[in-house]
Protein backbone atom coordinates (compact mmCIF):
# COMPACT_ATOMS: atom_id res chain seq x y z
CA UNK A 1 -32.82 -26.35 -47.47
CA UNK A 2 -34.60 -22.66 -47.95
CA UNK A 3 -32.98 -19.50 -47.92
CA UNK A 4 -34.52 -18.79 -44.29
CA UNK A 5 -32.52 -21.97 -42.65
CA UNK A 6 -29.36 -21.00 -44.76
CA UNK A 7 -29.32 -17.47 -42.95
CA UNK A 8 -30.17 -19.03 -39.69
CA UNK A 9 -26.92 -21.65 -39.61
CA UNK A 10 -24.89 -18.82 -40.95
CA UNK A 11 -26.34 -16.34 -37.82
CA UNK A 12 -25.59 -19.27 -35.84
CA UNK A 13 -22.42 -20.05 -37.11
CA UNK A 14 -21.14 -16.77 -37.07
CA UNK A 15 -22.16 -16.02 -33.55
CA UNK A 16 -20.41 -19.28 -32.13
CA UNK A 17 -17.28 -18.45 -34.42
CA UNK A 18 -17.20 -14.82 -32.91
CA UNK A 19 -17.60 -16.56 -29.29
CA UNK A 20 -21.13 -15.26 -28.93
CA UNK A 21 -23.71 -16.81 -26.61
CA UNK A 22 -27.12 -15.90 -28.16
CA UNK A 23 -27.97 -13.55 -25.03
CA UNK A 24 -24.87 -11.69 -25.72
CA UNK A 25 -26.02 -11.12 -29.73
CA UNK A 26 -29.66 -10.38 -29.09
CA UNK A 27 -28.45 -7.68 -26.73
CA UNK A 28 -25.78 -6.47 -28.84
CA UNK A 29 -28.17 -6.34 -31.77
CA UNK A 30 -30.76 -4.80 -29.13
CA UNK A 31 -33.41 -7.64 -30.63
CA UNK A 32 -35.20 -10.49 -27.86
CA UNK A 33 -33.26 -13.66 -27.69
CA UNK A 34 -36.45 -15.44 -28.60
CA UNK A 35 -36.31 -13.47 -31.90
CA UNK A 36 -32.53 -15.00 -32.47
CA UNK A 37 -33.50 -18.31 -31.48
CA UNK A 38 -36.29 -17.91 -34.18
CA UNK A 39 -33.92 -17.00 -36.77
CA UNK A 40 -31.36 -19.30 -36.15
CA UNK A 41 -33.64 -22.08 -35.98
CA UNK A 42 -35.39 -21.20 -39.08
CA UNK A 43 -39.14 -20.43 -37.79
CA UNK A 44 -39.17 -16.82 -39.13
CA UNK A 45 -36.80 -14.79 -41.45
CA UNK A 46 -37.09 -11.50 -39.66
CA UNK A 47 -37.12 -8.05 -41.04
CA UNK A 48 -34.32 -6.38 -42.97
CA UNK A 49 -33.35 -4.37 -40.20
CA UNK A 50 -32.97 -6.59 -37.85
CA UNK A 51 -30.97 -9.20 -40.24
CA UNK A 52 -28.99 -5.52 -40.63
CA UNK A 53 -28.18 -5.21 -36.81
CA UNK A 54 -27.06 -8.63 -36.27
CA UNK A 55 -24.88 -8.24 -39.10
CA UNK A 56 -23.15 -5.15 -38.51
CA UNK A 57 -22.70 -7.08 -34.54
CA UNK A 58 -21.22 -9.94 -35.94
CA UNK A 59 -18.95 -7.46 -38.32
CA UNK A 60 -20.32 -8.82 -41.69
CA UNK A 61 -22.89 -7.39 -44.18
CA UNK A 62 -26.81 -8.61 -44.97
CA UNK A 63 -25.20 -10.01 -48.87
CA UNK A 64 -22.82 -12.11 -47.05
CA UNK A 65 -25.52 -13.30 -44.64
CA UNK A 66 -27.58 -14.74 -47.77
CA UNK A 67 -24.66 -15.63 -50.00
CA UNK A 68 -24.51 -19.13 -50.63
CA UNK A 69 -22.18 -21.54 -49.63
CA UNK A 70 -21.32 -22.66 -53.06
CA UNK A 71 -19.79 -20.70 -55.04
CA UNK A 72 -20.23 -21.75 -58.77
CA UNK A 73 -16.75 -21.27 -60.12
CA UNK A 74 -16.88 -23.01 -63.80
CA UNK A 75 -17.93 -21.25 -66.89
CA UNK A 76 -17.03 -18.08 -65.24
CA UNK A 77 -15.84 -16.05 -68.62
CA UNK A 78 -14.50 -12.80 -68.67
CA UNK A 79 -17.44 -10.87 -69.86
CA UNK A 80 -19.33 -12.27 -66.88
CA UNK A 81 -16.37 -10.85 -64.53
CA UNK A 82 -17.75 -7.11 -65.63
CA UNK A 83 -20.60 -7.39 -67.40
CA UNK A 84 -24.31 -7.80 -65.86
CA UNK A 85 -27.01 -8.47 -68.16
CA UNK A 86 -30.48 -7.01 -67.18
CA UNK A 87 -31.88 -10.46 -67.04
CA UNK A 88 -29.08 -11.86 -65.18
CA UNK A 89 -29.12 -9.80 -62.22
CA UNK A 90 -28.40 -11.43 -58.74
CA UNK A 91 -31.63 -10.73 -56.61
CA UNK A 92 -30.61 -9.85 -52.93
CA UNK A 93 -33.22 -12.06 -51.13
CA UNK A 94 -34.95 -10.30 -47.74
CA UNK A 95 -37.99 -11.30 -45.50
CA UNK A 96 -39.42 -8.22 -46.62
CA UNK A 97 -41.62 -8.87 -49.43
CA UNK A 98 -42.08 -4.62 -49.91
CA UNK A 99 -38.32 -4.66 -49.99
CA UNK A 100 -36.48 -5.79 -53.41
CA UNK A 101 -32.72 -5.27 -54.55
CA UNK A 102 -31.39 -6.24 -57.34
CA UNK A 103 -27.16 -6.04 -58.05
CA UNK A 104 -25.83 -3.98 -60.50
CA UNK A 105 -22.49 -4.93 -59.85
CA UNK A 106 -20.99 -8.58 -60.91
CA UNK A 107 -20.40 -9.49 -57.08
CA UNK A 108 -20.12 -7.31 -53.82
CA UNK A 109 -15.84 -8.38 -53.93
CA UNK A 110 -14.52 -4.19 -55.18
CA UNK A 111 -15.13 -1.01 -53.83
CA UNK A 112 -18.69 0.23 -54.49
CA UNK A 113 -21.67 -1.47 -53.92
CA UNK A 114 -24.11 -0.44 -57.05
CA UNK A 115 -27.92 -2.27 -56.28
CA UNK A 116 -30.91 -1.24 -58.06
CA UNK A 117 -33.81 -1.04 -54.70
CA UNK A 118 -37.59 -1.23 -55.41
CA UNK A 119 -39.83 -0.32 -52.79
CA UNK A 120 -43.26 -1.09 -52.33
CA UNK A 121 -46.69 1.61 -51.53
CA UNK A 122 -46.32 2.29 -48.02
CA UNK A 123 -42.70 0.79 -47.04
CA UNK A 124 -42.33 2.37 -44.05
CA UNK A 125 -40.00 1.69 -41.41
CA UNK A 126 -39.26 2.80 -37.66
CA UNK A 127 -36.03 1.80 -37.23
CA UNK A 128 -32.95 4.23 -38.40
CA UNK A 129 -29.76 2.62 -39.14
CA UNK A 130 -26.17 3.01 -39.90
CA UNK A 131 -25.10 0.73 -43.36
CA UNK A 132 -21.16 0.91 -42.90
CA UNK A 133 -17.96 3.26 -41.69
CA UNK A 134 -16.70 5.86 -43.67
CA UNK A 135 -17.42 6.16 -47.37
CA UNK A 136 -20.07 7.44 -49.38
CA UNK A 137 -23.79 6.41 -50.45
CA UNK A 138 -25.67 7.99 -53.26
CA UNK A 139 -28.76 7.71 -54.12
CA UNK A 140 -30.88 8.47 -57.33
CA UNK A 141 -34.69 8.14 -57.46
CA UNK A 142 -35.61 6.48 -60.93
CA UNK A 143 -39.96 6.15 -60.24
CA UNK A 144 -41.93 7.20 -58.00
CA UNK A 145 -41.40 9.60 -54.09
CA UNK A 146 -38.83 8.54 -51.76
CA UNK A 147 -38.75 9.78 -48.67
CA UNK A 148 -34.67 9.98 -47.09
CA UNK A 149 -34.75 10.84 -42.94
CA UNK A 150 -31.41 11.28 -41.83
CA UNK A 151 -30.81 11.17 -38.06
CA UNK A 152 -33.40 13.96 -37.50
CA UNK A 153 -33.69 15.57 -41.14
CA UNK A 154 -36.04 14.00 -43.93
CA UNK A 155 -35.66 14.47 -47.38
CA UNK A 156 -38.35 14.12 -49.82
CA UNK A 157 -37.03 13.18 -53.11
CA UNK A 158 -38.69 12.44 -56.91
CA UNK A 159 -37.75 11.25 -60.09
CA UNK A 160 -34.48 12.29 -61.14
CA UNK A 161 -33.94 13.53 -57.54
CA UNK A 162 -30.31 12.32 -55.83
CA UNK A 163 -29.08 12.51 -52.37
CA UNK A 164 -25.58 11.67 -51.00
CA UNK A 165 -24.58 11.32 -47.35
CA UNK A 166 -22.00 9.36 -45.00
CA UNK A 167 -23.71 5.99 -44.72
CA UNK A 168 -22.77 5.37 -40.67
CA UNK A 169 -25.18 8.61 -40.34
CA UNK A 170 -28.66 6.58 -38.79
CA UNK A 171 -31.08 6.58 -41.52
CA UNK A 172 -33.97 5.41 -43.38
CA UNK A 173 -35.22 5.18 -46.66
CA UNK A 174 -39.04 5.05 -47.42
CA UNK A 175 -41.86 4.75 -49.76
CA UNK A 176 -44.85 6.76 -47.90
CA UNK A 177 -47.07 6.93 -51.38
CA UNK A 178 -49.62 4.45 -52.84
CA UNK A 179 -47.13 3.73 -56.28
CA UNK A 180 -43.81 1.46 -56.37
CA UNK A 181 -40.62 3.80 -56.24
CA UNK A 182 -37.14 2.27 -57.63
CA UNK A 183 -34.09 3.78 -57.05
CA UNK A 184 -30.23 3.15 -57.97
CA UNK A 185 -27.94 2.93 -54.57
CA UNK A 186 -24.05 3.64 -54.85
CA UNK A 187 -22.65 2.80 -51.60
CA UNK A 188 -18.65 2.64 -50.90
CA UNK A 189 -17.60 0.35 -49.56
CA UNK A 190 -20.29 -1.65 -49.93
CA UNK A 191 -22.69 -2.90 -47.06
CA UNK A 192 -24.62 -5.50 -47.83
C-alpha cells in the first residue's frame, strides 16, 4: 500500500471518527468534495495546502496525517531518543515534489517542531495559511531567497536572514528565484 492510499484511509478514517460526512469536510476545508473523494480513495495526493486544511478541520497536523501506522518500537536506544544523525533524518513525505522537509527533531511527541524545508526554483503558492494556535515559528534562511508574506506584508529574506511571527497569522512561504533555497523552521508547538 503507497503513502497516497495510507493518507487517504487516515482522511477517511478521521472524518468518519469526527462524525464527518465528506460534504461537511470539503466545505469545512473550503476544497470540492470530488477533490476529497480523490484523496480518500487514493487517485491523487493533493497539494500541501490542501492536505494542511483538512488537517487543521479534522484537528490533527499534516506529520500525523503521513505517520505510519506501525510504530517500530524495538532497538529504540537512548541515543536514538535525542540524537538525529544527518543520514537518519525522517523525510516528511508531501505531493509536492518542489516541497521537501526533513526532521530535525527525533519525533514530533515535545514542544517544538525543528524541520529542515527545501524549496524548489519557483515554489510559489496562492494559498495563505494558518500552521497552529498560539506559539511561536522561526525561521532562518540557510541558501538561497525566501520570500515570507504575512497576511498582507511580504518579507524578502537571504542567507543568514531570520524571521519570527505567531504561526495562526495566514501566511506563506516561497521560493520566487531560479536556485533551491533551504531553510531551518522552529515552530512551537509543532504543526505538522
Amino acid at each position: 500500500m503507497d503513502e497516497s492510499f495510507n493518507v487517504g484511509v487516515k482522511i477517511k478514517n478521521l472524518r468518519q471518527e469526527k462524525g464527518l460526512s465528506a460534504k461537511a469536510l470539503a466545505k469545512a476545508a473550503k476544497i470540492s468534495v470530488g477533490m476529497l473523494s480523490q484523496l480518500e480513495r487514493g487517485s491523487t495526493q493533493g497539494s500541501v495546502e490542501t492536505l494542511r486544511k483538512i488537517a487543521k478541520v479534522l484537528d490533527t497536523t499534516l506529520a500525523a496525517l503521513f505517520e505510519s501506522e506501525e510504530r517500530v518500537t524495538t532497538n529504540l536506544t537512548h541515543e536514538s531518543l535525542m540524537i538525529v544523525r544527518a543520514d537518519k533524518r525522517k523525510k516528511i513525505s508531501f505531493p509536492d515534489p518542489l516541497y521537501k522537509c526533513e526532521l530535525l527533531t527525533p519525533d514530533l511527541q515535545g514542544d517544538i517542531e525543528f524541520v529542515l524545508v527545501e524549496l524548489e526554483a519557483g515554489r510559489i503558492t496562492d494559498e495563505m495559511l494558518p500552521h497552529t494556535k498560539g506559539g511561536e515559528e522561526i525561521d532562518l534562511v540557510i541558501a538561497g531567497v525566501i520570500e515570507v508574506t504575512l497576511e498582507n506584508e511580504s518579507f524578502t529574506l537571504y542567507e543568514g536572514d531570520s524571521i519570527r511571527f505567531n504561526p495562526d497569522t495566514p501566511h506563506k512561504i516561497e521560493n520566487k528565484s531560479e536556485k533551491k533555497a533551504s531553510y531551518i523552521s522552529v515552530i512551537t508547538p509543532p504543526s505538522f
